[in-house]
PDB file of N, CA and C in Angstrom:
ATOM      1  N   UNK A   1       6.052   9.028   4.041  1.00  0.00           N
ATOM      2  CA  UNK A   1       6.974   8.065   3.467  1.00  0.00           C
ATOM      3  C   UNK A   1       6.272   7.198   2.423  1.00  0.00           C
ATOM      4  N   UNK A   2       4.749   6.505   2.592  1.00  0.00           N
ATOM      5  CA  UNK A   2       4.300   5.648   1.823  1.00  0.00           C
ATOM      6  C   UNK A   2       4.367   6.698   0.701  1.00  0.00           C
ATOM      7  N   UNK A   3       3.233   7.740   0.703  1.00  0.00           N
ATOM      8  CA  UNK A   3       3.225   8.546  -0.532  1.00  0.00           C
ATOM      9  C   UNK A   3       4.743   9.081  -1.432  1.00  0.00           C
ATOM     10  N   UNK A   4       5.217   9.016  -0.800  1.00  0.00           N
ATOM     11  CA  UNK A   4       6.709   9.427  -1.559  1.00  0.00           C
ATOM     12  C   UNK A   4       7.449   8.005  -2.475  1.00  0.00           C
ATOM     13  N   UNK A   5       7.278   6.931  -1.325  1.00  0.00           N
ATOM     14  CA  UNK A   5       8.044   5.913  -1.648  1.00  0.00           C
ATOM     15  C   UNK A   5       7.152   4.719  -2.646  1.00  0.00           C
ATOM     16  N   UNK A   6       5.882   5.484  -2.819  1.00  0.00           N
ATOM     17  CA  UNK A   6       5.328   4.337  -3.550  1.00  0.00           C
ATOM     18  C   UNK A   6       4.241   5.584  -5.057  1.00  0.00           C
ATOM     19  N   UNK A   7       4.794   5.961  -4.620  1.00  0.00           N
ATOM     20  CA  UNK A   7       4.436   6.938  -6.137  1.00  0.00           C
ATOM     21  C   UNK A   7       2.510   7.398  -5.653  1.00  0.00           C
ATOM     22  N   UNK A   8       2.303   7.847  -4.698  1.00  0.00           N
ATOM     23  CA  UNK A   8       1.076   7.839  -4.127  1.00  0.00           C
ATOM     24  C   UNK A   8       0.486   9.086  -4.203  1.00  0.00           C
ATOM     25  N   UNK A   9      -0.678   9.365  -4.613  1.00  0.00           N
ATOM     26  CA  UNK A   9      -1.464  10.893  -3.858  1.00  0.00           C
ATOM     27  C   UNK A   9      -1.530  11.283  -2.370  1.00  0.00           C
ATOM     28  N   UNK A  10      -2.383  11.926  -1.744  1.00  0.00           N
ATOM     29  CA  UNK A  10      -3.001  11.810  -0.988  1.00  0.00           C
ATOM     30  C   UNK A  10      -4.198  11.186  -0.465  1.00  0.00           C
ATOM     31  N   UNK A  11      -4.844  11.334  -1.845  1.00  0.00           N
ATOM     32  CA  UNK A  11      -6.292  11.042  -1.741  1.00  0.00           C
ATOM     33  C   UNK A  11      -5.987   9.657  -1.551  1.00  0.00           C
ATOM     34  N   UNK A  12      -5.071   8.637  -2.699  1.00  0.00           N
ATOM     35  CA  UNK A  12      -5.200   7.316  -2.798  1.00  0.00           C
ATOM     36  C   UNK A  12      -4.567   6.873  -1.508  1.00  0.00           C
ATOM     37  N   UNK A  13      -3.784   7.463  -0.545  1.00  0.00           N
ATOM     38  CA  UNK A  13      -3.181   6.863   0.627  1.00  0.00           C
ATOM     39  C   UNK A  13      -4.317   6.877   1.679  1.00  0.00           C
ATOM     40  N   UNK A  14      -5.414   8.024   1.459  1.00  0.00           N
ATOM     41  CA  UNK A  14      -6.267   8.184   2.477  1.00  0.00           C
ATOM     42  C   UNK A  14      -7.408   6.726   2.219  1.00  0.00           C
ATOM     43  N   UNK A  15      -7.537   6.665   1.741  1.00  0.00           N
ATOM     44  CA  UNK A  15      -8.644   5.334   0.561  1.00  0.00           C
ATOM     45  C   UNK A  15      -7.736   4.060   0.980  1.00  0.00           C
ATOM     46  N   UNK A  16      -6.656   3.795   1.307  1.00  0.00           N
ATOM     47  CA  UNK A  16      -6.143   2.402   1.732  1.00  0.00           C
ATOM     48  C   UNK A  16      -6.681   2.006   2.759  1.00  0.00           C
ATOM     49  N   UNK A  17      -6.612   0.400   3.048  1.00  0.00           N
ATOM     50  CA  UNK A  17      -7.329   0.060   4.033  1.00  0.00           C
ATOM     51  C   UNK A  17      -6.624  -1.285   4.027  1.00  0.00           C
ATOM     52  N   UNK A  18      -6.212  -1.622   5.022  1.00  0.00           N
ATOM     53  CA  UNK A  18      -5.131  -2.679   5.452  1.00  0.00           C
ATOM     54  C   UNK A  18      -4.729  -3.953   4.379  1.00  0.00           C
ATOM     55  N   UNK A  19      -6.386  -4.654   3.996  1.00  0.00           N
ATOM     56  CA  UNK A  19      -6.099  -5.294   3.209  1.00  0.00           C
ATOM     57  C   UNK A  19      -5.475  -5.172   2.160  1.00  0.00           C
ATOM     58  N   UNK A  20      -5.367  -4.057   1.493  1.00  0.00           N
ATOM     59  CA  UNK A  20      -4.541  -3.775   0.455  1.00  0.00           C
ATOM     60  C   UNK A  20      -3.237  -3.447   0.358  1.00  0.00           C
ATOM     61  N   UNK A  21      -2.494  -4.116   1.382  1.00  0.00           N
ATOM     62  CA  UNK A  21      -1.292  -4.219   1.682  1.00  0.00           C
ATOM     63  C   UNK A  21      -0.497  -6.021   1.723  1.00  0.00           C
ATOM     64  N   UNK A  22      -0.117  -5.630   0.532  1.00  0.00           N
ATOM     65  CA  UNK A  22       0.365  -6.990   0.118  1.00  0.00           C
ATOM     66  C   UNK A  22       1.752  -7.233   0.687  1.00  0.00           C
ATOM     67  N   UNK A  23       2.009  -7.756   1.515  1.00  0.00           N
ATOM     68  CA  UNK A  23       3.213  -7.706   2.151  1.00  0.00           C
ATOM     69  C   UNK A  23       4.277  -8.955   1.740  1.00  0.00           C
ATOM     70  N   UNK A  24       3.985 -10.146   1.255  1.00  0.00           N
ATOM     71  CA  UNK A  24       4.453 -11.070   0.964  1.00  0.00           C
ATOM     72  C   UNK A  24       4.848 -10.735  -0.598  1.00  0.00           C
ATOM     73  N   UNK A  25       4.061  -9.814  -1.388  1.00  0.00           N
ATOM     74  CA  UNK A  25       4.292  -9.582  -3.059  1.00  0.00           C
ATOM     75  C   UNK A  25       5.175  -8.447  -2.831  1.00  0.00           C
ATOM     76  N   UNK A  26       5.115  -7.758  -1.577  1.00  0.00           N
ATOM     77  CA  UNK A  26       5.409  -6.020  -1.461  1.00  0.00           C
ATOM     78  C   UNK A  26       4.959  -5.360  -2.624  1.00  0.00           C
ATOM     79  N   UNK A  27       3.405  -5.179  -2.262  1.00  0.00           N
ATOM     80  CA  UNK A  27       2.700  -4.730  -3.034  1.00  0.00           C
ATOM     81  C   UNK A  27       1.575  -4.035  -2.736  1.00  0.00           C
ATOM     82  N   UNK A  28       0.526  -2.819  -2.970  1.00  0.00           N
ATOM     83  CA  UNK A  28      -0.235  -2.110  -2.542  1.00  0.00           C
ATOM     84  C   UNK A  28      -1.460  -2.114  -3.562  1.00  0.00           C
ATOM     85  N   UNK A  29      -2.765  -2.729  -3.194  1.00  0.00           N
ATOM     86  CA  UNK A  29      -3.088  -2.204  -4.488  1.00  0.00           C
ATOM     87  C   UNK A  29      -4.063  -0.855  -4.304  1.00  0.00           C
ATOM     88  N   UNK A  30      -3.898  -0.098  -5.622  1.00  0.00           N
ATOM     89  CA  UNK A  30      -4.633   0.840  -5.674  1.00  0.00           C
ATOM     90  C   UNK A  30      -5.858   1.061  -6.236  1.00  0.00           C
ATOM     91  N   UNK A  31      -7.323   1.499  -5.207  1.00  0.00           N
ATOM     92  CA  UNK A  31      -8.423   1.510  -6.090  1.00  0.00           C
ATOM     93  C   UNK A  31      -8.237   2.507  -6.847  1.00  0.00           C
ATOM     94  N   UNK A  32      -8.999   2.819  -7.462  1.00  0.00           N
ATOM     95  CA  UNK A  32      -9.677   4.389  -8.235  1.00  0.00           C
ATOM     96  C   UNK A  32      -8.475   5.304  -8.333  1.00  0.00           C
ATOM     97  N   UNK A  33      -7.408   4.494  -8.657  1.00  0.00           N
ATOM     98  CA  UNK A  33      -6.501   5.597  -8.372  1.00  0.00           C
ATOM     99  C   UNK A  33      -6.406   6.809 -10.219  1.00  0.00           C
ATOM    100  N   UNK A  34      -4.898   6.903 -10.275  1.00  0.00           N
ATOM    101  CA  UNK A  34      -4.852   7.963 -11.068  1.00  0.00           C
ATOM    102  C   UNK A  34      -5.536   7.688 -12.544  1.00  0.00           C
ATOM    103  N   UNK A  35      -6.334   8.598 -12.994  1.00  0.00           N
ATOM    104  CA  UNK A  35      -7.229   8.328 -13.995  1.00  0.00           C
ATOM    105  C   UNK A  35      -8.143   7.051 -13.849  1.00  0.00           C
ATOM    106  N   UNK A  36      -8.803   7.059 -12.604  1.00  0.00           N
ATOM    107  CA  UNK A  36      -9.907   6.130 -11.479  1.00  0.00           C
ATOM    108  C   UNK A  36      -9.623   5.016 -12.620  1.00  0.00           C
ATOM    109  N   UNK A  37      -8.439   4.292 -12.595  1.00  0.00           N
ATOM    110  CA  UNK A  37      -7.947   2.969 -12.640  1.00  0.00           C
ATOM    111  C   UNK A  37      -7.180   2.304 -11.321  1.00  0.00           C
ATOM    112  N   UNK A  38      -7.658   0.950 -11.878  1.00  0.00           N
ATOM    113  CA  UNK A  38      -7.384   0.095 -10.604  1.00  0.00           C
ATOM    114  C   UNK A  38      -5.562  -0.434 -10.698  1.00  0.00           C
ATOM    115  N   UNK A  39      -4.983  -0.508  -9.781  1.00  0.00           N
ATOM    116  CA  UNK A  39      -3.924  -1.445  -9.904  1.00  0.00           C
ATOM    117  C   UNK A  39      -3.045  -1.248  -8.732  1.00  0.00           C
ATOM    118  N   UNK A  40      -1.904  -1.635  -9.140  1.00  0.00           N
ATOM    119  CA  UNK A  40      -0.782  -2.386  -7.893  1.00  0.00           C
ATOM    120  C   UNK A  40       0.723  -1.457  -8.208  1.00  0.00           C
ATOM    121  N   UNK A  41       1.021  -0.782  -6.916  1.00  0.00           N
ATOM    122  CA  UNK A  41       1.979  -0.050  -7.154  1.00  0.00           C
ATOM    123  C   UNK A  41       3.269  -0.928  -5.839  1.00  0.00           C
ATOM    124  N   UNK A  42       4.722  -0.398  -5.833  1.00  0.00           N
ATOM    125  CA  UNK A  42       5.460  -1.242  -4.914  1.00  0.00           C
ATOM    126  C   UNK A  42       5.716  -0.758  -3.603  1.00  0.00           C
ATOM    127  N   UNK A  43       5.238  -1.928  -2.571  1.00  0.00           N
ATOM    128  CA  UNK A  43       5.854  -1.998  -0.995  1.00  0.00           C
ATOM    129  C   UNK A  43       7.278  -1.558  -1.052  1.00  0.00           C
ATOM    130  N   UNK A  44       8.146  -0.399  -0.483  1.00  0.00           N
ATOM    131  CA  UNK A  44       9.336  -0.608  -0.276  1.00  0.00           C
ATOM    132  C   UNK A  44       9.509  -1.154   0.994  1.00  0.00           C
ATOM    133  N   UNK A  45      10.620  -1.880   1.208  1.00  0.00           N
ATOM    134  CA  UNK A  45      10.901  -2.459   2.619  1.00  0.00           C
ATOM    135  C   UNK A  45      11.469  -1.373   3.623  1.00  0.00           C
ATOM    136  N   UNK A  46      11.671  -0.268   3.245  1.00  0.00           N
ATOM    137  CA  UNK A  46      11.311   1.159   4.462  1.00  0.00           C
ATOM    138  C   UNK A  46      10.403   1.366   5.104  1.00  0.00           C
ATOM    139  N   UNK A  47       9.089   1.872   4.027  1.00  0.00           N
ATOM    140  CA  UNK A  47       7.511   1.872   4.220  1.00  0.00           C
ATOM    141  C   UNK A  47       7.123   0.640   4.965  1.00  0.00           C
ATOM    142  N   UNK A  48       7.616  -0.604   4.586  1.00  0.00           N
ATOM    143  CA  UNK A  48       6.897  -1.671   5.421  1.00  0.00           C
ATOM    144  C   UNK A  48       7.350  -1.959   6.572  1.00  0.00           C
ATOM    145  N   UNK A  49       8.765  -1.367   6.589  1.00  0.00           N
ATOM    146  CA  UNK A  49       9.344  -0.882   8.609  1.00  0.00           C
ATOM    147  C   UNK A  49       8.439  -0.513   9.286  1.00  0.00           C
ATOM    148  N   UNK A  50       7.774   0.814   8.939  1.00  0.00           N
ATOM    149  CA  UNK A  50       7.243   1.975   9.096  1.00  0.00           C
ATOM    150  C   UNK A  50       6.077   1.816   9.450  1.00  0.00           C
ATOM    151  N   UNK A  51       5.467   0.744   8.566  1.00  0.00           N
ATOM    152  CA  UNK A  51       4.343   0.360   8.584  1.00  0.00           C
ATOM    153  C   UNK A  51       3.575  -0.766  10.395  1.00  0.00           C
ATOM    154  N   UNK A  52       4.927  -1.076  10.243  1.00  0.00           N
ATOM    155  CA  UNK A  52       4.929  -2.373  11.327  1.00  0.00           C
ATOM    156  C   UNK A  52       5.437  -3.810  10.523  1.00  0.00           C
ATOM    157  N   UNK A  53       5.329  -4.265  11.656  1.00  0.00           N
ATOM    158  CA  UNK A  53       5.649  -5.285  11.260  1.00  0.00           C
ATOM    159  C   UNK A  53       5.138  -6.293  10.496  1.00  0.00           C
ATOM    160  N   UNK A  54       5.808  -7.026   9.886  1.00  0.00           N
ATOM    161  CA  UNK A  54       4.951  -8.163   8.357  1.00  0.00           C
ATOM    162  C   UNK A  54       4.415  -9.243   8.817  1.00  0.00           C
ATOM    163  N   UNK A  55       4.335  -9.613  10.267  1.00  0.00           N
ATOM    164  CA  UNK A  55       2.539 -10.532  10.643  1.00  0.00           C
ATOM    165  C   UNK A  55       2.204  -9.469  11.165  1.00  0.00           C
ATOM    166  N   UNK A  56       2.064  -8.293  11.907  1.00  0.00           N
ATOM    167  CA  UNK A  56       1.006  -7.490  11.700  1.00  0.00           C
ATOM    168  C   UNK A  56       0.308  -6.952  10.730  1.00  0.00           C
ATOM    169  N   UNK A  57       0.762  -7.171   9.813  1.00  0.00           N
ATOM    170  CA  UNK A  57       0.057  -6.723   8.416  1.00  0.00           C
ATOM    171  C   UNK A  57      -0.889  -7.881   7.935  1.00  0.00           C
ATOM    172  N   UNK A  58      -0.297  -9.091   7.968  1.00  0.00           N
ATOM    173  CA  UNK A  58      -0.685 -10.289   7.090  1.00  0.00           C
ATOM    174  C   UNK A  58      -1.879 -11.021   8.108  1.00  0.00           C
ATOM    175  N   UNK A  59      -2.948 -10.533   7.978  1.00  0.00           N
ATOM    176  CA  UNK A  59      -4.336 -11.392   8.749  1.00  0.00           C
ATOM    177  C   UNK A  59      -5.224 -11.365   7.499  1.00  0.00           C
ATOM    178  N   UNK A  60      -6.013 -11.857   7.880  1.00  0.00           N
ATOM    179  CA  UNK A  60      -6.972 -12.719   6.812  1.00  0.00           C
ATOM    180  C   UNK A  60      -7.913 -11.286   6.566  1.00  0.00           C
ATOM    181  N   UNK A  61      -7.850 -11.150   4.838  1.00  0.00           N
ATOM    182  CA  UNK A  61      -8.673  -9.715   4.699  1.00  0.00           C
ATOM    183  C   UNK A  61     -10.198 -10.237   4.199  1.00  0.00           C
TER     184      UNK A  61
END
């Protein structure tokens, strides 16, 4: 679902790591992603169902 719903690879979904889940911006950011540039692609509020819940996400990174 993330990879579909947020325009994702594989590789770059495997490379996430909690903090980079912006839940208050609904936002993800991406390292090294396509053409190993950095940036911020969008949280849908499906994926962040999916994900759990939004204080389980939001702790101090």
């Amino acid at each position: 679902m993330l990879i579909y719903s947020a325009g994702l690879s594989v590789s770059e979904v495997v490379k996430l790591k909690l903090g980079d889940i912006d839940t208050e911006r609904k936002r993800i950011y991406i390292k090294g992603g396509k053409g190993r540039k950095d940036g911020y692609t969008i949280l849908s509020d499906t994926a962040m169902e999916i994900l759990g819940h939004k204080e389980d996400l939001n702790y101090d990174k």
